[in-house]
PDB file of N, CA and C in Angstrom:
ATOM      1  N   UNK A   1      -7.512   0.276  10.241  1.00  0.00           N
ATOM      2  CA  UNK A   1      -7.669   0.502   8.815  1.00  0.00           C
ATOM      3  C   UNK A   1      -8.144  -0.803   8.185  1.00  0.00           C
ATOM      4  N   UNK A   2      -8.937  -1.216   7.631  1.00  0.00           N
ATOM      5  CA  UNK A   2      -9.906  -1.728   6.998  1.00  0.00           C
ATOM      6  C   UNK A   2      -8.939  -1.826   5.584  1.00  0.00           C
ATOM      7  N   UNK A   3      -8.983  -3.243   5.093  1.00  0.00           N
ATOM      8  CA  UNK A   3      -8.184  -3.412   3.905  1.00  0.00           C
ATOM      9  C   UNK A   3      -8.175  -4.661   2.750  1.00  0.00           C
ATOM     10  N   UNK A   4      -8.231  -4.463   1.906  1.00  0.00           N
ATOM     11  CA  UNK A   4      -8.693  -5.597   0.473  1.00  0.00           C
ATOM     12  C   UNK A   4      -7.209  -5.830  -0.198  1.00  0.00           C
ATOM     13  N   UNK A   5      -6.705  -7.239  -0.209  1.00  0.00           N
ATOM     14  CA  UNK A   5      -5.750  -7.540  -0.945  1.00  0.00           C
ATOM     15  C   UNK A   5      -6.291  -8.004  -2.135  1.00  0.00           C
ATOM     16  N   UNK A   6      -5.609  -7.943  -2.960  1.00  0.00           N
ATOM     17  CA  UNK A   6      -5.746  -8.499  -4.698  1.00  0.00           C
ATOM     18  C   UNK A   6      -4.848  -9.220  -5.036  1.00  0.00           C
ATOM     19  N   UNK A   7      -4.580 -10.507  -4.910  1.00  0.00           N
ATOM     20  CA  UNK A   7      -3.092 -10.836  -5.192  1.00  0.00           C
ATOM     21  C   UNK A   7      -3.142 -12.503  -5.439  1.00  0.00           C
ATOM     22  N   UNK A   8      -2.483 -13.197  -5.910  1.00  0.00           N
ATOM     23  CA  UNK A   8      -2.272 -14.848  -6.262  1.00  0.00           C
ATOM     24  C   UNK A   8      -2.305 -15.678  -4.121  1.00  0.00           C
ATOM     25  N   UNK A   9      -2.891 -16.753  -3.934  1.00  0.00           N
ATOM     26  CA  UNK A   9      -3.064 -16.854  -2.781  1.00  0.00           C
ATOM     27  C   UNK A   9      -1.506 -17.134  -2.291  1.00  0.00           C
ATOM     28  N   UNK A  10      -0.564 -17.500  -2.367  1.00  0.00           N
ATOM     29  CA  UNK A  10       0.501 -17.588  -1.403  1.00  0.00           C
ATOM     30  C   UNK A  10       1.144 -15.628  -1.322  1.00  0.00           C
ATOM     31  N   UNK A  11       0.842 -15.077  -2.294  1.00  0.00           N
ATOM     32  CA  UNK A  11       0.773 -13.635  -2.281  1.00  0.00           C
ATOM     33  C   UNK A  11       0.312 -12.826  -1.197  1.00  0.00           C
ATOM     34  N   UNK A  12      -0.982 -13.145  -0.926  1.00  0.00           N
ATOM     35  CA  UNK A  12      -1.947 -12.631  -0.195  1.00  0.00           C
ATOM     36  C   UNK A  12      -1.396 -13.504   0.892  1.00  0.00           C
ATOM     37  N   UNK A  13      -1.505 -14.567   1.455  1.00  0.00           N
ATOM     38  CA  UNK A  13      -1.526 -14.982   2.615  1.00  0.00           C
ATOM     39  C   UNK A  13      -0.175 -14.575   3.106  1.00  0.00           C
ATOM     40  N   UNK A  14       1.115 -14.145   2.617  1.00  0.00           N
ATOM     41  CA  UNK A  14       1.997 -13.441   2.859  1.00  0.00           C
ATOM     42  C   UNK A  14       1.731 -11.483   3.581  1.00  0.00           C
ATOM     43  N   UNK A  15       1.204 -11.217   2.556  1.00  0.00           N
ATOM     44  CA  UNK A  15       1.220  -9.945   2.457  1.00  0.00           C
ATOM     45  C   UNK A  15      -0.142 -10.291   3.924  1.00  0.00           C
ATOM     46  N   UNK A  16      -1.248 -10.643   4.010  1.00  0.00           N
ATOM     47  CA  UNK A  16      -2.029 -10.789   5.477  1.00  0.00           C
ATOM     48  C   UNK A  16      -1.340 -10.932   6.429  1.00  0.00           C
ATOM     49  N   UNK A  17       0.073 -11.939   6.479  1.00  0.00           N
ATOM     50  CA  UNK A  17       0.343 -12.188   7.541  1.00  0.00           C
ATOM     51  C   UNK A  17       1.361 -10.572   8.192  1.00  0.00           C
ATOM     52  N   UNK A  18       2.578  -9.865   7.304  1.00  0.00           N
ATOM     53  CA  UNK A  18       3.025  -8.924   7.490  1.00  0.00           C
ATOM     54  C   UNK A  18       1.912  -7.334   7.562  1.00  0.00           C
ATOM     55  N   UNK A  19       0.991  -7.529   7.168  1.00  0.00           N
ATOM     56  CA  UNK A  19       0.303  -5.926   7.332  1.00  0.00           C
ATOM     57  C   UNK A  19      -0.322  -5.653   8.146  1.00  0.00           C
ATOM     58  N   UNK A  20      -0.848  -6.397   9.134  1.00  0.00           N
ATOM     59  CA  UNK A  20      -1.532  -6.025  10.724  1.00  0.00           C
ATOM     60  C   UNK A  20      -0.019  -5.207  11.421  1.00  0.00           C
ATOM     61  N   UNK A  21       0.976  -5.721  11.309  1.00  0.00           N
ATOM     62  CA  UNK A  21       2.099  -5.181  12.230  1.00  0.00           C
ATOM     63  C   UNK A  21       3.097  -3.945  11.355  1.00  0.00           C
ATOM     64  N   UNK A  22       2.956  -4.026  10.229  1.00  0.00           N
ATOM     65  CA  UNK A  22       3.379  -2.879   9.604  1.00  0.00           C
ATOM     66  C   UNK A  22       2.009  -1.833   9.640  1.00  0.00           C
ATOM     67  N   UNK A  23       0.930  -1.946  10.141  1.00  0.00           N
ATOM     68  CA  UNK A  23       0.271  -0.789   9.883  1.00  0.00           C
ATOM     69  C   UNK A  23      -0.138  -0.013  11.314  1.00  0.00           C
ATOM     70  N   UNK A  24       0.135  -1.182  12.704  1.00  0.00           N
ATOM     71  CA  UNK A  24       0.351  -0.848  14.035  1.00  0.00           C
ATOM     72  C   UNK A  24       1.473   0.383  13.916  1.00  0.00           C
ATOM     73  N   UNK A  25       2.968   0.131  13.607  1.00  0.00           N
ATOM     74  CA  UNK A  25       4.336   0.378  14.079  1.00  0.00           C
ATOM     75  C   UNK A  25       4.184   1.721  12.801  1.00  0.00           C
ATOM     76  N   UNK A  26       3.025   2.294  11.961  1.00  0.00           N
ATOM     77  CA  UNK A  26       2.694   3.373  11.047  1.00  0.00           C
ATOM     78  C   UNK A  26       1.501   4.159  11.856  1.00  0.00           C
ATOM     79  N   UNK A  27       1.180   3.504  12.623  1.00  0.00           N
ATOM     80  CA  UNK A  27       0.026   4.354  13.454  1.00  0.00           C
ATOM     81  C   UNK A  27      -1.581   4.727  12.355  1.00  0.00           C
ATOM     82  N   UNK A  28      -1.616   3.406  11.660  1.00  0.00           N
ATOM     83  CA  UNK A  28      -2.729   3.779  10.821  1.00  0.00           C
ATOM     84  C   UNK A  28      -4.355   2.524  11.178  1.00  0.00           C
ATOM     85  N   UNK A  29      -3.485   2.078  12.308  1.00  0.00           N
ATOM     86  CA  UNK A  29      -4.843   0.847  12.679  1.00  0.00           C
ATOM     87  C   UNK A  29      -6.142   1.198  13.039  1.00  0.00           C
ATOM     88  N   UNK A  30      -5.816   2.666  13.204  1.00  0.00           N
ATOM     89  CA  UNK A  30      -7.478   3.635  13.837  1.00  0.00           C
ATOM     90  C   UNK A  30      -7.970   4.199  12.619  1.00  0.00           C
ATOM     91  N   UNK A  31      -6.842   4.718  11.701  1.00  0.00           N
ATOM     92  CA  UNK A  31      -7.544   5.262  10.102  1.00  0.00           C
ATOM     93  C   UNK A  31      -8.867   4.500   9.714  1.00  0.00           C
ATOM     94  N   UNK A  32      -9.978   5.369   9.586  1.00  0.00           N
ATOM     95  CA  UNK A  32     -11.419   5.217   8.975  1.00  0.00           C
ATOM     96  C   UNK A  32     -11.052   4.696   7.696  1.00  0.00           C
ATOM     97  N   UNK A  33     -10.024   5.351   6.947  1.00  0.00           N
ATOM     98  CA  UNK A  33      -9.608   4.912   5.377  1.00  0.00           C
ATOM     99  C   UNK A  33      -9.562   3.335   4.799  1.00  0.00           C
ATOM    100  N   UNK A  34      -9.854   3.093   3.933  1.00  0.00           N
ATOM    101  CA  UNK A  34      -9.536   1.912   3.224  1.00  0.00           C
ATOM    102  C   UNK A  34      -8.115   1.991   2.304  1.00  0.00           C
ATOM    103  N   UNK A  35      -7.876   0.509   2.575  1.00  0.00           N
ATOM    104  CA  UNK A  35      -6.260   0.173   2.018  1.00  0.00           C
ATOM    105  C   UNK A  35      -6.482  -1.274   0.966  1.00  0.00           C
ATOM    106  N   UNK A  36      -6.372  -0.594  -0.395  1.00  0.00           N
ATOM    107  CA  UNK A  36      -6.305  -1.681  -1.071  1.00  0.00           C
ATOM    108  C   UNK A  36      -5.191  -1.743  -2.030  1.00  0.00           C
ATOM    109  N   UNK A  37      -4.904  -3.338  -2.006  1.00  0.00           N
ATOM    110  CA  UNK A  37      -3.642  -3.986  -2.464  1.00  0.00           C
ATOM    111  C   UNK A  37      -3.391  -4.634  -3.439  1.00  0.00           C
ATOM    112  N   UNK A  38      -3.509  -4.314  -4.970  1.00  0.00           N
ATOM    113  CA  UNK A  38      -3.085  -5.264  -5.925  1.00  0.00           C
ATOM    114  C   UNK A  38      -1.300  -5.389  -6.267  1.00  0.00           C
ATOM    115  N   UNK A  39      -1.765  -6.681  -6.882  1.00  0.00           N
ATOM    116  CA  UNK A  39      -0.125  -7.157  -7.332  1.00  0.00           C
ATOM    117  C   UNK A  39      -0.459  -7.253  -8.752  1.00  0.00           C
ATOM    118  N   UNK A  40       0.029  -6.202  -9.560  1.00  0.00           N
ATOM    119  CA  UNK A  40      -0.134  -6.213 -11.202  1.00  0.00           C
ATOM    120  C   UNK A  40       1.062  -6.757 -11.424  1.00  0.00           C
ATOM    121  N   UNK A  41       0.994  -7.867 -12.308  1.00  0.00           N
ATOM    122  CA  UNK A  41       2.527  -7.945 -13.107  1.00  0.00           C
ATOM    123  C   UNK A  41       2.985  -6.649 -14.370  1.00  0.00           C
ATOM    124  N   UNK A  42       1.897  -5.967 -14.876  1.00  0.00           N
ATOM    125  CA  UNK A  42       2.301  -5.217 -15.890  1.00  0.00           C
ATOM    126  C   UNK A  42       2.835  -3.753 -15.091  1.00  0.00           C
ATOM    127  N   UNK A  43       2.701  -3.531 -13.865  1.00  0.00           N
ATOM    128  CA  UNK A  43       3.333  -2.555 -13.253  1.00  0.00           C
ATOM    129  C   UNK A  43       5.031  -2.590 -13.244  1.00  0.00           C
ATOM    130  N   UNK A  44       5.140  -1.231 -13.992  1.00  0.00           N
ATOM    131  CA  UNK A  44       6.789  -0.814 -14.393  1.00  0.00           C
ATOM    132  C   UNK A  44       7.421  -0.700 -13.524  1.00  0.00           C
ATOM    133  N   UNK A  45       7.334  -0.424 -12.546  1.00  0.00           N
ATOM    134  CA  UNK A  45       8.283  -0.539 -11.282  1.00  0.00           C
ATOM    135  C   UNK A  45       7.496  -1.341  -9.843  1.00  0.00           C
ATOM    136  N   UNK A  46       8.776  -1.224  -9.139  1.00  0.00           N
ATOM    137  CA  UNK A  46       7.967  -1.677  -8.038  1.00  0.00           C
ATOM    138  C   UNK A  46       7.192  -1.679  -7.336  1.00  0.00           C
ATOM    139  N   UNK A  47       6.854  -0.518  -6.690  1.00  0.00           N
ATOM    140  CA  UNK A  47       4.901  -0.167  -6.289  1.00  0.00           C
ATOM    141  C   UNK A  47       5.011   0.790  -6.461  1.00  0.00           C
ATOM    142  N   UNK A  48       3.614   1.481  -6.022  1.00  0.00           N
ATOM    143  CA  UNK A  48       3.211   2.551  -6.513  1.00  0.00           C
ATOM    144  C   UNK A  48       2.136   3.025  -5.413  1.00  0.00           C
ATOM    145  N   UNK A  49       1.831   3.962  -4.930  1.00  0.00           N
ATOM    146  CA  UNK A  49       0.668   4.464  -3.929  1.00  0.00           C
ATOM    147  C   UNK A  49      -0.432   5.262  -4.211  1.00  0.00           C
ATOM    148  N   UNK A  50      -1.483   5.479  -4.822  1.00  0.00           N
ATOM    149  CA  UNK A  50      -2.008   6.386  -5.489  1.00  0.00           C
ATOM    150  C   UNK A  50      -3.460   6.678  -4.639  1.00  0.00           C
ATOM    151  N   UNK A  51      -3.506   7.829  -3.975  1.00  0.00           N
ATOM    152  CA  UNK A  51      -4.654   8.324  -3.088  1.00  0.00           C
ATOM    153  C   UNK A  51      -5.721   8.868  -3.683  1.00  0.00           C
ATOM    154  N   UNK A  52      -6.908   8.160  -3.434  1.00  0.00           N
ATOM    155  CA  UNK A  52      -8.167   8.262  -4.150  1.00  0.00           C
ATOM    156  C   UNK A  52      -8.898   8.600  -3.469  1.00  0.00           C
ATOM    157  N   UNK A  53      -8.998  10.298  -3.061  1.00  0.00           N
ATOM    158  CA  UNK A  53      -9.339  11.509  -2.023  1.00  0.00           C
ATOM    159  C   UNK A  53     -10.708  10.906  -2.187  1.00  0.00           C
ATOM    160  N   UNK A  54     -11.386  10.671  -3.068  1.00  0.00           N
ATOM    161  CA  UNK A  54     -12.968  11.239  -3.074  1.00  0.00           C
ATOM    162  C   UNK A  54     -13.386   9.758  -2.179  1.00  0.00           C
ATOM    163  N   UNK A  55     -13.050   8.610  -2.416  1.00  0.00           N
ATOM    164  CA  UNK A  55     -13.637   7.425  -1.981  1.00  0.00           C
ATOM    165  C   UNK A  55     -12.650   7.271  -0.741  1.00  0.00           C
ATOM    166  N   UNK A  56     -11.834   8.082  -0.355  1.00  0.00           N
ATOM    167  CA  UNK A  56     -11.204   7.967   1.191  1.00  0.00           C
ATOM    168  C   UNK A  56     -10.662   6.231   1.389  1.00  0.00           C
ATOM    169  N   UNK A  57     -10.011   5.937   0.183  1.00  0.00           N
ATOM    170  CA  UNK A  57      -9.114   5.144   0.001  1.00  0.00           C
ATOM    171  C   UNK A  57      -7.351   5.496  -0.802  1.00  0.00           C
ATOM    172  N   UNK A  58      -6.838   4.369  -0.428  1.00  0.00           N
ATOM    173  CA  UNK A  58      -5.656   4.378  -0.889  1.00  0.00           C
ATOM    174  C   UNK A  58      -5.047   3.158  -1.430  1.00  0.00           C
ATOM    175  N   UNK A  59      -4.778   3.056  -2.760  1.00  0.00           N
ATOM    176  CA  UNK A  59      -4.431   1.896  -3.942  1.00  0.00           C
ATOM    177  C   UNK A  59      -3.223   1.839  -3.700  1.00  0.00           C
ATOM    178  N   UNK A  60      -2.903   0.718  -3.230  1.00  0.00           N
ATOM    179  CA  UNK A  60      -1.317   0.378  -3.266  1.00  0.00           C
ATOM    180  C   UNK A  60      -1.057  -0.668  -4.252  1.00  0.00           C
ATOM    181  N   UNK A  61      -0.470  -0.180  -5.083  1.00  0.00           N
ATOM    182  CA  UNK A  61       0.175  -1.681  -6.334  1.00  0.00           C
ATOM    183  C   UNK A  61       1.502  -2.072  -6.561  1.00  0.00           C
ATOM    184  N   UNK A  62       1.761  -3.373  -6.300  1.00  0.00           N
ATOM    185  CA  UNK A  62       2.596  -3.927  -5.935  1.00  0.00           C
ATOM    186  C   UNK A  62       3.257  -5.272  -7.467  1.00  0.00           C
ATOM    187  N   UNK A  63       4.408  -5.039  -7.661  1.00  0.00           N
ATOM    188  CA  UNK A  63       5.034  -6.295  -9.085  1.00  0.00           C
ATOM    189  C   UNK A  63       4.849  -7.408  -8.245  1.00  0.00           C
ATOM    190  N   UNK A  64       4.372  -8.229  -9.025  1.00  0.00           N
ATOM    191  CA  UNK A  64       4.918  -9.766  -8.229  1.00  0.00           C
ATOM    192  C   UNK A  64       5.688 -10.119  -8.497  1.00  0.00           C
ATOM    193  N   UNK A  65       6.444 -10.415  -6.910  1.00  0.00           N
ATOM    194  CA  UNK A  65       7.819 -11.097  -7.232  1.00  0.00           C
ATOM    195  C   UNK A  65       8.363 -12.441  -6.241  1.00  0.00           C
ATOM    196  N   UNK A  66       9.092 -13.346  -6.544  1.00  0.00           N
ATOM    197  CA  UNK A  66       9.092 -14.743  -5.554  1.00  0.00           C
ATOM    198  C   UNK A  66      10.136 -14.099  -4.697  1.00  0.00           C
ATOM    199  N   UNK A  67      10.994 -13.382  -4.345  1.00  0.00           N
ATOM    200  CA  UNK A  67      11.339 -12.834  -3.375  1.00  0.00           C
ATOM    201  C   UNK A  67      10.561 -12.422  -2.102  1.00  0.00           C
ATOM    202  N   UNK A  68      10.416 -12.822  -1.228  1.00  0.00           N
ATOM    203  CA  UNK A  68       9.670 -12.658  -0.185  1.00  0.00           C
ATOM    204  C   UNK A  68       9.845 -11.443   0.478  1.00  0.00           C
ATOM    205  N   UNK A  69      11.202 -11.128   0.510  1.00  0.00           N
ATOM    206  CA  UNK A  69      12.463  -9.982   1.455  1.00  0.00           C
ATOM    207  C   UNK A  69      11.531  -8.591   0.730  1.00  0.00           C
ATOM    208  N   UNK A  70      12.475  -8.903  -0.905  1.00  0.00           N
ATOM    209  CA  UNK A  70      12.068  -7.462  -1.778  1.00  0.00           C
ATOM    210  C   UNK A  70      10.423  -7.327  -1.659  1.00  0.00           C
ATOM    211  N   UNK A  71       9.419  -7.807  -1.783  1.00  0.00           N
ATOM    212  CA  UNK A  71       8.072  -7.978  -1.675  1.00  0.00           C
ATOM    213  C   UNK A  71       7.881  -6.897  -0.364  1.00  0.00           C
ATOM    214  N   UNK A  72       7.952  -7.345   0.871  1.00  0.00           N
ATOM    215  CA  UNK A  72       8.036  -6.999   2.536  1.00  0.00           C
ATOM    216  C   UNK A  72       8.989  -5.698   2.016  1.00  0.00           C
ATOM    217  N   UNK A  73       9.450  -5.631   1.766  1.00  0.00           N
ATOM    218  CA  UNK A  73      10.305  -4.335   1.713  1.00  0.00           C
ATOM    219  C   UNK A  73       9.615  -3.318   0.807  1.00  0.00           C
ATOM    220  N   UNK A  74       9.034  -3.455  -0.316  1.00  0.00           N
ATOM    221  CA  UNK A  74       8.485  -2.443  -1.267  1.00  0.00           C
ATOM    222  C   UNK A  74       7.249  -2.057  -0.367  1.00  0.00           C
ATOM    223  N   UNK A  75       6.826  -2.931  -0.108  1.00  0.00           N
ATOM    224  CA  UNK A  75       5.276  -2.860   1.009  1.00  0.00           C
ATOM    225  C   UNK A  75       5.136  -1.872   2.365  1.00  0.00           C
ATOM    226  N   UNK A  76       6.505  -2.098   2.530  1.00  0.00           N
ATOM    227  CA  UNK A  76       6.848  -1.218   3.771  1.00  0.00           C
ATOM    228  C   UNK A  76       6.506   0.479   3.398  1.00  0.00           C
ATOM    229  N   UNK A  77       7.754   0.613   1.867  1.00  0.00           N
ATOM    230  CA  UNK A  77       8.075   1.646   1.659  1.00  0.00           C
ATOM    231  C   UNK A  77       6.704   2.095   1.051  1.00  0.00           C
ATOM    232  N   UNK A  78       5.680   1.349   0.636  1.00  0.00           N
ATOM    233  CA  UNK A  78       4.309   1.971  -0.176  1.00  0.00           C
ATOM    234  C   UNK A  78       3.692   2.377   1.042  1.00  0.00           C
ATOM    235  N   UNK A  79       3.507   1.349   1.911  1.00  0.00           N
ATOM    236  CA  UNK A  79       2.537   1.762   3.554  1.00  0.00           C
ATOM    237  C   UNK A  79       2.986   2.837   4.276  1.00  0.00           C
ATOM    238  N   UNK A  80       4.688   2.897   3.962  1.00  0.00           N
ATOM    239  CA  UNK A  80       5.021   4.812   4.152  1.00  0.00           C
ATOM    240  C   UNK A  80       4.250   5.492   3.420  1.00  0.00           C
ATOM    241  N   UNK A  81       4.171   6.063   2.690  1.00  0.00           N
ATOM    242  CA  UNK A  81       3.425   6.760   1.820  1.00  0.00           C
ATOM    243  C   UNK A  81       1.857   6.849   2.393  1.00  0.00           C
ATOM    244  N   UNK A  82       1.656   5.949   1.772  1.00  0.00           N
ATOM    245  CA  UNK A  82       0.045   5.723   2.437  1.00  0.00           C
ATOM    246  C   UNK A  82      -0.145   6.586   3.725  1.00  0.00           C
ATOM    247  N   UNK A  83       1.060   6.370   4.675  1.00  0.00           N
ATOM    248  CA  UNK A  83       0.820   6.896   5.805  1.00  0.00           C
ATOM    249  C   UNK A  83       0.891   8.439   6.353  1.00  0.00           C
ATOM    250  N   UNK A  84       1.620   8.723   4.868  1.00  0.00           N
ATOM    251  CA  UNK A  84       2.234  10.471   4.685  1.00  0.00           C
ATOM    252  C   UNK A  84       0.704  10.846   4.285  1.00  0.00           C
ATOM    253  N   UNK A  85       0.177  10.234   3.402  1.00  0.00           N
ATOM    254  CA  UNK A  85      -1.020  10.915   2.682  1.00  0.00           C
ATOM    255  C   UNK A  85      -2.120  10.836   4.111  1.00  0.00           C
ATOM    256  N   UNK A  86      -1.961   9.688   4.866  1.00  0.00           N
ATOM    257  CA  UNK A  86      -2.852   9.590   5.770  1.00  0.00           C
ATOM    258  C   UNK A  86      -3.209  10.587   6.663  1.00  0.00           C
ATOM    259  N   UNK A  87      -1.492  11.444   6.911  1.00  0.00           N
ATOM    260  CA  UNK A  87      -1.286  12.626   8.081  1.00  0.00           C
ATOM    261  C   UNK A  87      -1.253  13.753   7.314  1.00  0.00           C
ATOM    262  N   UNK A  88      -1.406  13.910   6.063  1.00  0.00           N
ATOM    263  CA  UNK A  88      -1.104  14.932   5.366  1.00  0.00           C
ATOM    264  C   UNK A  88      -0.050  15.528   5.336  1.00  0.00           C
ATOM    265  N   UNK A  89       0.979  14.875   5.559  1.00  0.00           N
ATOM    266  CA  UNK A  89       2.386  15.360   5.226  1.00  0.00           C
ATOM    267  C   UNK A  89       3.163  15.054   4.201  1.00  0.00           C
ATOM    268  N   UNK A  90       2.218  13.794   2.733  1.00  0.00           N
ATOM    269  CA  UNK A  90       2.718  14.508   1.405  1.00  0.00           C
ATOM    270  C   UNK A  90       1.303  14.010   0.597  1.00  0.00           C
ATOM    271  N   UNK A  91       1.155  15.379  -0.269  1.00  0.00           N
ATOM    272  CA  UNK A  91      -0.016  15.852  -1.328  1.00  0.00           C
ATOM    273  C   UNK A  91       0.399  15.453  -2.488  1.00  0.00           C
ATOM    274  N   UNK A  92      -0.247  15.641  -3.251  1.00  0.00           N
ATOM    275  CA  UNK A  92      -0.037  15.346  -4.757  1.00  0.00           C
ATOM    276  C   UNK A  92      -0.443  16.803  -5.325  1.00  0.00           C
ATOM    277  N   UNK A  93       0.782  17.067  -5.975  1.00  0.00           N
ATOM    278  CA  UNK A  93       1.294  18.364  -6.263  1.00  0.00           C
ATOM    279  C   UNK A  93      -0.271  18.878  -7.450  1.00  0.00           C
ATOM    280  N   UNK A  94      -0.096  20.022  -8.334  1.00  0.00           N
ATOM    281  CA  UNK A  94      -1.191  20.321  -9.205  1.00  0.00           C
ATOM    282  C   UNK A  94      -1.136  19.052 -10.323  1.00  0.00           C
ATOM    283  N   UNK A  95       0.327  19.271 -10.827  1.00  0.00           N
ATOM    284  CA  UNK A  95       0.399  18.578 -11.971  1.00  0.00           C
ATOM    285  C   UNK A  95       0.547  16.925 -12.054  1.00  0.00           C
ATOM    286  N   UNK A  96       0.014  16.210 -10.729  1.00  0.00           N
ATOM    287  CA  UNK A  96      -0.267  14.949 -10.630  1.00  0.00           C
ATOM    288  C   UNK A  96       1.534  14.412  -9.763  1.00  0.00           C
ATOM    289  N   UNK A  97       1.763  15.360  -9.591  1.00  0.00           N
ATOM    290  CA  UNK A  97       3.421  14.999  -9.219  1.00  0.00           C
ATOM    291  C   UNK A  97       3.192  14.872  -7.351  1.00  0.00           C
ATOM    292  N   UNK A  98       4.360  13.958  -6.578  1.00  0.00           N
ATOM    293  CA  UNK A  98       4.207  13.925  -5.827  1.00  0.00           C
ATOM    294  C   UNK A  98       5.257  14.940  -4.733  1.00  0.00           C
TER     295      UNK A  98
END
């Protein structure tokens, strides 16, 4: 899987070093799809996964935070997702719901 971080550089060089091996141990390293990664500070919660069917990508947005742990951990739980939408085992309902 082919992938664009967006993020402040000790951000990114974090998040590069953990996502080759979180996306092995998800079975998404063969996915044709693109995986892109911003860190918004104005994002209300902690991430968010939002699948963008037509361009056969997937927006993962992420709070910045100096916690390294919570960071690696929200990332995990977004690259789940990512990976549900990847196998098609979760859709986005009619009404934008997941």
């Amino acid at each position: 899987m082919e992938y664009h971080i967006e993020a402040g550089a000790k951000t990114r060089r974090y998040i590069e070093a953990v996502l080759p091996s979180m996306l092995t141990q998800l079975g998404l390293t063969r996915s044709r799809k693109l995986l892109m990664i911003k860190v918004d500070q104005d994002l209300a919660e902690q991430g968010t996964t939002i699948p963008l069917t037509g361009l056969d990508t997937f927006l993962v947005v992420l709070k910045p935070t100096r916690n390294w742990i919570n960071l690696g951990v929200t990332l995990a739980h977004e690259l789940t997702h990512v990976a549900q939408f990847a196998k098609g085992t979760l859709q986005i309902a009619q009404k934008g719901n997941l």
